[in-house]
C-alpha atoms as a PDB file:
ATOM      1  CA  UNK A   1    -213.291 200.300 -23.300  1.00  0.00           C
ATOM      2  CA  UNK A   2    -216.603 202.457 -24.576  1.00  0.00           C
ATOM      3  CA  UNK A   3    -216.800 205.221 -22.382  1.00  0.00           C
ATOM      4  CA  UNK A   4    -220.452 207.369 -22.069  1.00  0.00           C
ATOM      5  CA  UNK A   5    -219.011 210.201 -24.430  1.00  0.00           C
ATOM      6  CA  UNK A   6    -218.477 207.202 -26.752  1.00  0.00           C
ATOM      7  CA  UNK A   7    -221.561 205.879 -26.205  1.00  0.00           C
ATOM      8  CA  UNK A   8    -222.788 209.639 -26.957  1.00  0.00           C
ATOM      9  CA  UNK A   9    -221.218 210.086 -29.727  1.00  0.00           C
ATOM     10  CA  UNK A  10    -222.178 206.277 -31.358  1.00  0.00           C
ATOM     11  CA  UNK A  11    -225.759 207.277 -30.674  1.00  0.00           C
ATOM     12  CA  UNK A  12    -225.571 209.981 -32.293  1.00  0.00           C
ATOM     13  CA  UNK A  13    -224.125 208.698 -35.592  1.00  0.00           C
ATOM     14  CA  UNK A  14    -226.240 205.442 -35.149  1.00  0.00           C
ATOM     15  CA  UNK A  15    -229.518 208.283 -35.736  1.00  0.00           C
ATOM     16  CA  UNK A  16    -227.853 210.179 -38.209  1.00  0.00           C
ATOM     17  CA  UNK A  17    -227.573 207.008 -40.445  1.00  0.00           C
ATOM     18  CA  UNK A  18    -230.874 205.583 -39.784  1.00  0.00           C
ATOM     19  CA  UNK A  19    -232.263 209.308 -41.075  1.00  0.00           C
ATOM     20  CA  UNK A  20    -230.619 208.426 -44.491  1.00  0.00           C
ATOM     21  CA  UNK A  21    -232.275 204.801 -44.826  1.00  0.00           C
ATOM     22  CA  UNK A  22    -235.280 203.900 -46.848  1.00  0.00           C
ATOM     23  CA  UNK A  23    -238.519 204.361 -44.824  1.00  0.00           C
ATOM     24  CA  UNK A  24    -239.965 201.393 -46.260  1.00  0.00           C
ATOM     25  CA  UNK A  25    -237.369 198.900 -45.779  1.00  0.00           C
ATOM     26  CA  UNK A  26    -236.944 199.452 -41.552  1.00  0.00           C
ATOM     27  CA  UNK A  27    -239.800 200.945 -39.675  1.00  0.00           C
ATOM     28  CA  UNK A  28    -238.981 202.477 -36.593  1.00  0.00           C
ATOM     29  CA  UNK A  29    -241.196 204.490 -34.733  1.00  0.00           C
ATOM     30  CA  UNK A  30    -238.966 207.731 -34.048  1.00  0.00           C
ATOM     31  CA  UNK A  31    -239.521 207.436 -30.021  1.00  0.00           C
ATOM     32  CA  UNK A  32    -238.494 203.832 -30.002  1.00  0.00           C
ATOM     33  CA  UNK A  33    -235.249 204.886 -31.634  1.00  0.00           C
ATOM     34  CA  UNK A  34    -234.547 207.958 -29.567  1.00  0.00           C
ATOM     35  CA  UNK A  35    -235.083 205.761 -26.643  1.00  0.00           C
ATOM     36  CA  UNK A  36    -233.338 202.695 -27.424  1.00  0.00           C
ATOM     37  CA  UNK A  37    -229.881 204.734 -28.157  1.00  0.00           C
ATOM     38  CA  UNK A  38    -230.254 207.901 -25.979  1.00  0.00           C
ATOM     39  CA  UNK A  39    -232.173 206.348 -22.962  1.00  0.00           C
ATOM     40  CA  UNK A  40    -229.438 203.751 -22.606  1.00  0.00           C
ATOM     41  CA  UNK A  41    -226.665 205.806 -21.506  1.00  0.00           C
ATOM     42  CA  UNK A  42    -228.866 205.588 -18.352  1.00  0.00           C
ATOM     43  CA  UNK A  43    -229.901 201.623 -18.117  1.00  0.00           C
ATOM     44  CA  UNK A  44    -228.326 199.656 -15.334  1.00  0.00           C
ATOM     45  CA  UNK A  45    -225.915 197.948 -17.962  1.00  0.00           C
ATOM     46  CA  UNK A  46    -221.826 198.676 -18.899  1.00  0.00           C
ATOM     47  CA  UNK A  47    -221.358 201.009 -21.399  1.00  0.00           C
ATOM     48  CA  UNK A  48    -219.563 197.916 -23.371  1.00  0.00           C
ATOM     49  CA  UNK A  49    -222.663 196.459 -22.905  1.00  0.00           C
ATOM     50  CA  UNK A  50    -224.336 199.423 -24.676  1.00  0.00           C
ATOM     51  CA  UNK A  51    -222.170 199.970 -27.234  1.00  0.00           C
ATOM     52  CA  UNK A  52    -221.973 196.075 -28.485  1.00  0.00           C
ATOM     53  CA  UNK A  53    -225.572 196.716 -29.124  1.00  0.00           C
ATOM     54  CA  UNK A  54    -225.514 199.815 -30.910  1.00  0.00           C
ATOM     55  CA  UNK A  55    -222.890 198.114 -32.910  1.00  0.00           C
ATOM     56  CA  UNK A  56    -225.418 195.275 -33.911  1.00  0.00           C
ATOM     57  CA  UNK A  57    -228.278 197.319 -34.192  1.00  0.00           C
ATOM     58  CA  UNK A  58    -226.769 199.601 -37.066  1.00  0.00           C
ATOM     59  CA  UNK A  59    -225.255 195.830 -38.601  1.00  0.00           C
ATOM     60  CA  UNK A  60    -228.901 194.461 -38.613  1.00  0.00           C
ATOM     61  CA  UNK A  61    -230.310 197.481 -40.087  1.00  0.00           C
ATOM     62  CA  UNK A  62    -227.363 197.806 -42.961  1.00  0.00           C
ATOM     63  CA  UNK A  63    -227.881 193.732 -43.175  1.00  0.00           C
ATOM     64  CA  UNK A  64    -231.717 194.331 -43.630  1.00  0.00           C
ATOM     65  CA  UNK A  65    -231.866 196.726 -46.104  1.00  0.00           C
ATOM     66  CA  UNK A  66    -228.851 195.695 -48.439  1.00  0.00           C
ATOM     67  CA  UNK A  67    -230.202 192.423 -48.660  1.00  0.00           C
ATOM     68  CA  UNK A  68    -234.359 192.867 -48.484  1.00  0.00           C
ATOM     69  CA  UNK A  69    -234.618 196.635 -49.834  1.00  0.00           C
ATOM     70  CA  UNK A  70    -238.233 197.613 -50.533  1.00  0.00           C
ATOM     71  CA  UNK A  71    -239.403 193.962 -50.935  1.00  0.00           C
ATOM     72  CA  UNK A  72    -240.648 193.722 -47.206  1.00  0.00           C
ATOM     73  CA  UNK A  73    -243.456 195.911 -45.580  1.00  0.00           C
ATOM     74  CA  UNK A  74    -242.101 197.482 -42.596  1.00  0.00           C
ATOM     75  CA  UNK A  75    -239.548 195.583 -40.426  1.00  0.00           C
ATOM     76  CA  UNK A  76    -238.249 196.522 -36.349  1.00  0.00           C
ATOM     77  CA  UNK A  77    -235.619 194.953 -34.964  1.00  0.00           C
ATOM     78  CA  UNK A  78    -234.272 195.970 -31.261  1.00  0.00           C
ATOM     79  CA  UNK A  79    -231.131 194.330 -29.502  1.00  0.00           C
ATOM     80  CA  UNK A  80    -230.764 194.037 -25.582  1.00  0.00           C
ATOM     81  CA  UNK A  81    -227.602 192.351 -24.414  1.00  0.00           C
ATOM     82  CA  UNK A  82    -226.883 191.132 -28.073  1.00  0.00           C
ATOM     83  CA  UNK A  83    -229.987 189.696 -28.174  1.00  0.00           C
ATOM     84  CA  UNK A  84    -232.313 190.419 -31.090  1.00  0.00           C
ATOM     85  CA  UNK A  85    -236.375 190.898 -31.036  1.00  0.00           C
ATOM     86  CA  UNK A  86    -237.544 191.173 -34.934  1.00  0.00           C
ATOM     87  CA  UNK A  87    -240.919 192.665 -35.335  1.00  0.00           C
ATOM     88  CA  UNK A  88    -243.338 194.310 -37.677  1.00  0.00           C
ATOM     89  CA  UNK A  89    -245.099 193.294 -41.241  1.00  0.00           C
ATOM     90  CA  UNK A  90    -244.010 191.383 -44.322  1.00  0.00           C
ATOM     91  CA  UNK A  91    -246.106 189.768 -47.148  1.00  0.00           C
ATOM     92  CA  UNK A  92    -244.409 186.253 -46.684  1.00  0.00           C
ATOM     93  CA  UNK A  93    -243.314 183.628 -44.867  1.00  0.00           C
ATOM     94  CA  UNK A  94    -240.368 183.549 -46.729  1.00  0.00           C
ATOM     95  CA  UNK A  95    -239.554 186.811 -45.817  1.00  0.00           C
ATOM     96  CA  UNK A  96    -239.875 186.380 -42.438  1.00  0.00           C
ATOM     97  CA  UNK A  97    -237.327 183.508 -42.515  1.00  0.00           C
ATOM     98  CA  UNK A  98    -234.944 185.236 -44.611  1.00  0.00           C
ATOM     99  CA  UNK A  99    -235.121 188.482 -42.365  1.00  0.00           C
ATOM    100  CA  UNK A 100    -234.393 186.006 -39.162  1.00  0.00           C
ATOM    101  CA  UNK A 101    -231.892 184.067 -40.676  1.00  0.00           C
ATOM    102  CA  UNK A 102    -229.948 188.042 -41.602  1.00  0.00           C
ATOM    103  CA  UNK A 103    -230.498 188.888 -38.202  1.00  0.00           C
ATOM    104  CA  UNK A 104    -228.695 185.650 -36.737  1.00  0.00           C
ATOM    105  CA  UNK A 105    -226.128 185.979 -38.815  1.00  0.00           C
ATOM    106  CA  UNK A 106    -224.973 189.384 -37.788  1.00  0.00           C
ATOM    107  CA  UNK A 107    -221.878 189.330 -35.392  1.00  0.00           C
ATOM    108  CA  UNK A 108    -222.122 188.962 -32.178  1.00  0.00           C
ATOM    109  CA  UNK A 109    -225.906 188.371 -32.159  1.00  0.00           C
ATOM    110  CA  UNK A 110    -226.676 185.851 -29.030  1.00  0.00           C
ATOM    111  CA  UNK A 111    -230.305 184.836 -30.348  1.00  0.00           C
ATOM    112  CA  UNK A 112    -232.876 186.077 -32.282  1.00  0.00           C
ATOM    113  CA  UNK A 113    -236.506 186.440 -31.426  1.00  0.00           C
ATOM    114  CA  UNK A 114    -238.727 186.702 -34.823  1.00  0.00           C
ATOM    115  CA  UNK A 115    -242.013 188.040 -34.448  1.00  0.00           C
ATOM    116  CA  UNK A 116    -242.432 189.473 -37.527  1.00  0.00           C
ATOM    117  CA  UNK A 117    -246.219 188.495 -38.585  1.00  0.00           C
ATOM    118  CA  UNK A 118    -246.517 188.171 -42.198  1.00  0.00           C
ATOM    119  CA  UNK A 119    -249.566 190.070 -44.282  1.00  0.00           C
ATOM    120  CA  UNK A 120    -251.231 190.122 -47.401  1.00  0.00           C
ATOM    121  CA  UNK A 121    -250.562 193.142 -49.272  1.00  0.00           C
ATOM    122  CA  UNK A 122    -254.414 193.856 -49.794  1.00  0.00           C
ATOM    123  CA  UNK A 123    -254.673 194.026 -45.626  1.00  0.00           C
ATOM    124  CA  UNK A 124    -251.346 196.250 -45.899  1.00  0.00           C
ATOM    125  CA  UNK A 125    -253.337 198.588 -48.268  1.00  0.00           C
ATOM    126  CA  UNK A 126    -256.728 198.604 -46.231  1.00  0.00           C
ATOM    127  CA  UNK A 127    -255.069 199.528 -42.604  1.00  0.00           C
ATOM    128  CA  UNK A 128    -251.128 200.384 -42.924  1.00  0.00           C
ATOM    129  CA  UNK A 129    -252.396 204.298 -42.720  1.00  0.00           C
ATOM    130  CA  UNK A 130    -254.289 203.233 -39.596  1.00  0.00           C
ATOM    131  CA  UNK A 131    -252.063 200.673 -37.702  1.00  0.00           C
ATOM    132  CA  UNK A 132    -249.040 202.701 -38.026  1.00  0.00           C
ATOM    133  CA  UNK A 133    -250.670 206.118 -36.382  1.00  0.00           C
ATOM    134  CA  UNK A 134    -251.951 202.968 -33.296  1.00  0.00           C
ATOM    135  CA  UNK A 135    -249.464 201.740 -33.084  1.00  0.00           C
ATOM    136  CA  UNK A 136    -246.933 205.131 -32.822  1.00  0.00           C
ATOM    137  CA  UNK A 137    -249.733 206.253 -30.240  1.00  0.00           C
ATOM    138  CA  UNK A 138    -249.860 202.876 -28.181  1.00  0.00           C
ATOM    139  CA  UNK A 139    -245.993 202.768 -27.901  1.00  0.00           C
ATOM    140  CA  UNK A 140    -245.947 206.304 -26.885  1.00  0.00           C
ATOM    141  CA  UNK A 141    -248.648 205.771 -23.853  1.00  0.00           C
ATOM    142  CA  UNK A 142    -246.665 202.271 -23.230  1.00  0.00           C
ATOM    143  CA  UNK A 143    -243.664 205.093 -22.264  1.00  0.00           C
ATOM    144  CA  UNK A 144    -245.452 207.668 -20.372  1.00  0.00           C
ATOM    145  CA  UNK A 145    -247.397 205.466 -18.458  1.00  0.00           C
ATOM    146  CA  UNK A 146    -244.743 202.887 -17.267  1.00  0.00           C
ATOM    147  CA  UNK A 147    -243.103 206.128 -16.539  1.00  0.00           C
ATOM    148  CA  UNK A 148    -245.888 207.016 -14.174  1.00  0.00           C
ATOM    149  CA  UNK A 149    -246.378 203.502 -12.994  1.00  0.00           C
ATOM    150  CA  UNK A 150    -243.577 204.003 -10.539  1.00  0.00           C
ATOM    151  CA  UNK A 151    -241.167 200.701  -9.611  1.00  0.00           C
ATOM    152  CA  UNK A 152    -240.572 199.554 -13.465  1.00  0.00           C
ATOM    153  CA  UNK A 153    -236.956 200.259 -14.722  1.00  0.00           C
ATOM    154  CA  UNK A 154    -238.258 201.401 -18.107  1.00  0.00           C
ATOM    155  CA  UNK A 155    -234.991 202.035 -20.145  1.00  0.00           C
ATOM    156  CA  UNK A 156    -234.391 198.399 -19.428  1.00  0.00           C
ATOM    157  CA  UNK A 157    -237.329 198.016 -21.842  1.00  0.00           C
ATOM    158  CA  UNK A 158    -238.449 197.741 -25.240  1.00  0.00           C
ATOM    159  CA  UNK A 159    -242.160 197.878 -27.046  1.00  0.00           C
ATOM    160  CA  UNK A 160    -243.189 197.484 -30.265  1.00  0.00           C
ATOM    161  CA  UNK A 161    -247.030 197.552 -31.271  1.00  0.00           C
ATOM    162  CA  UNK A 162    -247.896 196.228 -34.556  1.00  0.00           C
ATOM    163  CA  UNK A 163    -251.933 196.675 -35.341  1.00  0.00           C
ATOM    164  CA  UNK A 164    -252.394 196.348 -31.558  1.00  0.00           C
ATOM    165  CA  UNK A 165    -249.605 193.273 -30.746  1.00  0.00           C
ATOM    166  CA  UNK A 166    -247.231 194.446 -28.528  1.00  0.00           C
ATOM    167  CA  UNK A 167    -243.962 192.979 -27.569  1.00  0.00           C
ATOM    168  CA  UNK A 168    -242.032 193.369 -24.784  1.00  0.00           C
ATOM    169  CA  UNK A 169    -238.825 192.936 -24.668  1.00  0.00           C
ATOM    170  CA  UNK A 170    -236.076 193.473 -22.298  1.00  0.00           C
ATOM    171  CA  UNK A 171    -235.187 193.234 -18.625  1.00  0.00           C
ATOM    172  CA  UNK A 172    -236.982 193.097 -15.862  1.00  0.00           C
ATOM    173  CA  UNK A 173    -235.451 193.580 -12.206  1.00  0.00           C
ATOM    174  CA  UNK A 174    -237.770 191.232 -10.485  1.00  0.00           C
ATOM    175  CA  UNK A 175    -241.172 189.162 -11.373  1.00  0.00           C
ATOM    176  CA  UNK A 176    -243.574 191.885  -9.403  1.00  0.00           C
ATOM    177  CA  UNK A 177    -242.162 194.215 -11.547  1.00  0.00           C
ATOM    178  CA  UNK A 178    -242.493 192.832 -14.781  1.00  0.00           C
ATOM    179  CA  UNK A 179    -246.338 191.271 -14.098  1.00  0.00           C
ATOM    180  CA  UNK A 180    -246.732 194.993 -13.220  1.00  0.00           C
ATOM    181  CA  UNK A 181    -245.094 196.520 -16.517  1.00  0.00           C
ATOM    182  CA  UNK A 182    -247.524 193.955 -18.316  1.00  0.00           C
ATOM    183  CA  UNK A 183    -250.400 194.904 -16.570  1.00  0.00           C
ATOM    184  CA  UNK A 184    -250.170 198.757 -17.020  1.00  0.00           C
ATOM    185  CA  UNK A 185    -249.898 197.709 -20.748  1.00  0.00           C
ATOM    186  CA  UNK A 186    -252.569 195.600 -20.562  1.00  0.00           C
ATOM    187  CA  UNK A 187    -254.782 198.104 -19.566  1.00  0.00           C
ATOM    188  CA  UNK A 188    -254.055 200.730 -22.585  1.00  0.00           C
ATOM    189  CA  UNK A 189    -256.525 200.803 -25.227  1.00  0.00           C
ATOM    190  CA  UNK A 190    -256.044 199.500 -28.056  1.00  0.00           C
ATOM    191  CA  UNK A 191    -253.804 196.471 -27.218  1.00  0.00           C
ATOM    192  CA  UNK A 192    -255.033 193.515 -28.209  1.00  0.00           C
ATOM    193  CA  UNK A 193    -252.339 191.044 -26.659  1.00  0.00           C
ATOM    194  CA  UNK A 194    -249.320 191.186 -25.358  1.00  0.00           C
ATOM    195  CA  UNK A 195    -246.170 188.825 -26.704  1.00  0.00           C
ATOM    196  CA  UNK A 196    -243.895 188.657 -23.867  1.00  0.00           C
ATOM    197  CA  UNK A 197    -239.972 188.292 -24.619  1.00  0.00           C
ATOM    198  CA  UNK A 198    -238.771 190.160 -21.205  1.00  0.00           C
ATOM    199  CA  UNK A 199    -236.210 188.008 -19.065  1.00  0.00           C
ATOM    200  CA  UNK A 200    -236.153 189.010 -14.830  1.00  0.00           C
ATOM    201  CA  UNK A 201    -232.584 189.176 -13.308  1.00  0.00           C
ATOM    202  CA  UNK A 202    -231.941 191.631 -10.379  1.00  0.00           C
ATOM    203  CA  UNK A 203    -228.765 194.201  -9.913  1.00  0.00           C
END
């Protein structure tokens, strides 16, 4: 049983390692991570729940970089109920295959959502600067103002923004709620789509 001091205390060494990986291999956007292993203490899940995706989550990561290292731009991956949502930049379709096929072969992993988009290393050089400072800023106004929205369960969600693509992914308690959470985003500037990978299912 994974109790919430466990879950504390997994958290905690789940940011401690990801502080000691190579930037360039896994590119998390510090609030994303904070969220995704401090916030969920609070979600309407078990803490077995929790824990099994913590456990995954540092897996992936270790699986990523062992096998990839600093061949791939920036990769995100985020895990809700064992489920995996892959996202960011590489130069290749083949590494985007390889990097879903590492993900899917992690234990435990349900499914595997791969959005990665792949780029040519001359748009990489022209707007990697750029994107990355969006895209932090997007995913940190995606926070405050489904925070502010009022009726969304927010922890139960995750956003990534790459060069103005966003992906949700997640749960959603009901269908007004998430067409809400996707119109709030929506309306932030910036965004250019929206990719959505949320699932509804009430308490």
């Amino acid at each position: 049983m994974v109790t919430r001091f466990s879950l504390f205390a997994a958290a905690t060494a789940f940011l401690l390692n990801l502080s000691a990986l190579p930037a360039q291999a896994l590119d998390l956007n510090p609030l994303t991570a904070i969220k995704s292993v401090v916030e969920a203490a609070v979600e309407d899940r078990t803490a077995d729940d929790i824990g099994s995706d913590l456990a995954i989550k540092g897996k992936l990561t270790a699986n990523v970089i062992d096998k990839m290292g600093s061949d791939v731009i920036s990769i995100g991956a985020d895990v809700y109920e064992q489920v995996v949502m892959l996202t960011g930049t590489v130069e290749t379709g083949k590494q985007k295959t390889q990097a879903g096929r590492l993900a899917s072969a992690v234990e435990n992993v349900k499914k595997v959502y791969n959005e990665i988009l792949v780029i040519k290393a001359i748009d990489k050089e022209k707007g990697s600067v750029e994107n990355y400072v969006d895209d932090s800023v997007i995913e940190t106004k995606i926070n405050a103002q489904l925070l502010d929205a009022g009726g969304v369960s927010v922890t139960n969600y995750r956003y990534r923004s790459v060069g103005g693509r966003v992906f949700l992914f997640g749960r959603a308690l009901s269908n007004a709620e998430l067409k809400k959470a996707i119109g709030v985003v929506k309306g932030i500037d910036g965004v250019k789509n929206i990719k959505n990978r949320v699932f509804v299912r009430a308490k």
